[in-house]
Protein backbone atom coordinates (compact mmCIF):
# COMPACT_ATOMS: atom_id res chain seq x y z
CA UNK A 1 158.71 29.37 -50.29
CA UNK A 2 160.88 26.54 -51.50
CA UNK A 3 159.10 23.04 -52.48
CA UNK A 4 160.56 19.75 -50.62
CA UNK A 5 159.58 16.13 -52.07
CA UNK A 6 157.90 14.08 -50.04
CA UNK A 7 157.79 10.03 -50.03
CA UNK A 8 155.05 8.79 -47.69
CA UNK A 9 155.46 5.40 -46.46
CA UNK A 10 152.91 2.89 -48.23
CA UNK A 11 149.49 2.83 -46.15
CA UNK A 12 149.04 -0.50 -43.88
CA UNK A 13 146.36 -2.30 -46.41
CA UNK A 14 145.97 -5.67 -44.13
CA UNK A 15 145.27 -5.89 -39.94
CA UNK A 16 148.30 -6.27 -38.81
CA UNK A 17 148.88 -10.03 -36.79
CA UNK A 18 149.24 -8.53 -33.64
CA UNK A 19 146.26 -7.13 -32.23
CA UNK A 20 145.71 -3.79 -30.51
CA UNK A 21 145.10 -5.45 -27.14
CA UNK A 22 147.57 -7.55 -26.99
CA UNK A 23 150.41 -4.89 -27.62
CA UNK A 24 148.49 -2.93 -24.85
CA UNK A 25 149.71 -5.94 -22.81
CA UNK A 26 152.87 -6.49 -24.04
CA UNK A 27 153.80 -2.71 -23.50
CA UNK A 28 152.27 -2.66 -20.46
CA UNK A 29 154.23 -5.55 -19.49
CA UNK A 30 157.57 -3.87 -20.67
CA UNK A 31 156.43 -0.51 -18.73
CA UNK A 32 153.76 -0.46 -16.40
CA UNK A 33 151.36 2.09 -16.09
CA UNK A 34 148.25 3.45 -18.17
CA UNK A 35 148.06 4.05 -21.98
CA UNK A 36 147.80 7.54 -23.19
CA UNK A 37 148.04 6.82 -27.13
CA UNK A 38 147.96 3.89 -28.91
CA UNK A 39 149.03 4.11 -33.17
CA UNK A 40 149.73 1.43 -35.38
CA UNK A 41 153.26 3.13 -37.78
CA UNK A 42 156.10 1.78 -39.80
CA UNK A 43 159.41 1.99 -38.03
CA UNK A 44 162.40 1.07 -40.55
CA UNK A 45 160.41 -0.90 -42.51
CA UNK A 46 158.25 -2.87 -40.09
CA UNK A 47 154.80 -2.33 -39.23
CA UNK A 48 154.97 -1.55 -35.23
CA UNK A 49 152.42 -0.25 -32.18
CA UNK A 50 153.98 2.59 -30.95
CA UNK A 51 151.94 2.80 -27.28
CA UNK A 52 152.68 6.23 -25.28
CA UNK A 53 152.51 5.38 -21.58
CA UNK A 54 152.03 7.43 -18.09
CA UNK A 55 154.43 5.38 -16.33
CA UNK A 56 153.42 3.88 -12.38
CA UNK A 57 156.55 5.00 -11.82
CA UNK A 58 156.65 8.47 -13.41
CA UNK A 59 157.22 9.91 -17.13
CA UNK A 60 155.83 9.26 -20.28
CA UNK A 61 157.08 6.03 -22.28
CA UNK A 62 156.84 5.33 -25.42
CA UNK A 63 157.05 1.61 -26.45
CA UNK A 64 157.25 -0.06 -29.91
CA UNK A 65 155.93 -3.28 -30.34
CA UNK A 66 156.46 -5.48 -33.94
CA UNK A 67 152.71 -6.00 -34.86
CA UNK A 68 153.87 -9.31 -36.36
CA UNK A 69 155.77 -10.83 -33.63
CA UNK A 70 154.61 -9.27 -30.65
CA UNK A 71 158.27 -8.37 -29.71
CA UNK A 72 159.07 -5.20 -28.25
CA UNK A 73 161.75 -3.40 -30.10
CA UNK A 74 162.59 -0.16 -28.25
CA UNK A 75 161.37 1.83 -25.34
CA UNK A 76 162.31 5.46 -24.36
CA UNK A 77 161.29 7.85 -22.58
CA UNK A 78 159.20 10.67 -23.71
CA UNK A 79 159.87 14.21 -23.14
C-alpha cells in the first residue's frame, strides 16, 4: 500500500473566547431546531464551533460559528 504524508492541524492549546453555550445560541439562532453534535475545529485557519442541527423545519444543518467573535460564518445543509 502506498504511504501519504499527513499535516495535522496544530491542537487548540487555549479555551477558545466563545463558549460552547453561547454558539449553541448563536446557531440556534441562525437555524432553529435541536443540536445533534457540537465540535470545536479549525476551518481555514480559524478556530470555529461547527454545531450539527435537526432543523424545526426539517434536515440536518450544520453551522460554523468563529469561537472568537461569535459570528457565524457558513451554514449548509447536511446530507
Amino acid at each position: 500500500m502506498r504511504q501519504r504524508s499527513t499535516t495535522l492541524s496544530p491542537p487548540q492549546t487555549t479555551a477558545p473566547a466563545i463558549p460552547a453555550d453561547e454558539a449553541i445560541d448563536v446557531a440556534l439562532d441562525a437555524v432553529p431546531g435541536g443540536i445533534v453534535e457540537l465540535d470545536l475545529d479549525t476551518d481555514r485557519g480559524r478556530v470555529v464551533w461547527e454545531a450539527l442541527i435537526a432543523a424545526d423545519a426539517g434536515g440536518l444543518w450544520e453551522v460554523y460559528v468563529d469561537a472568537a467573535t461569535a459570528d457565524v460564518l457558513k451554514q449548509e445543509q447536511d446530507d
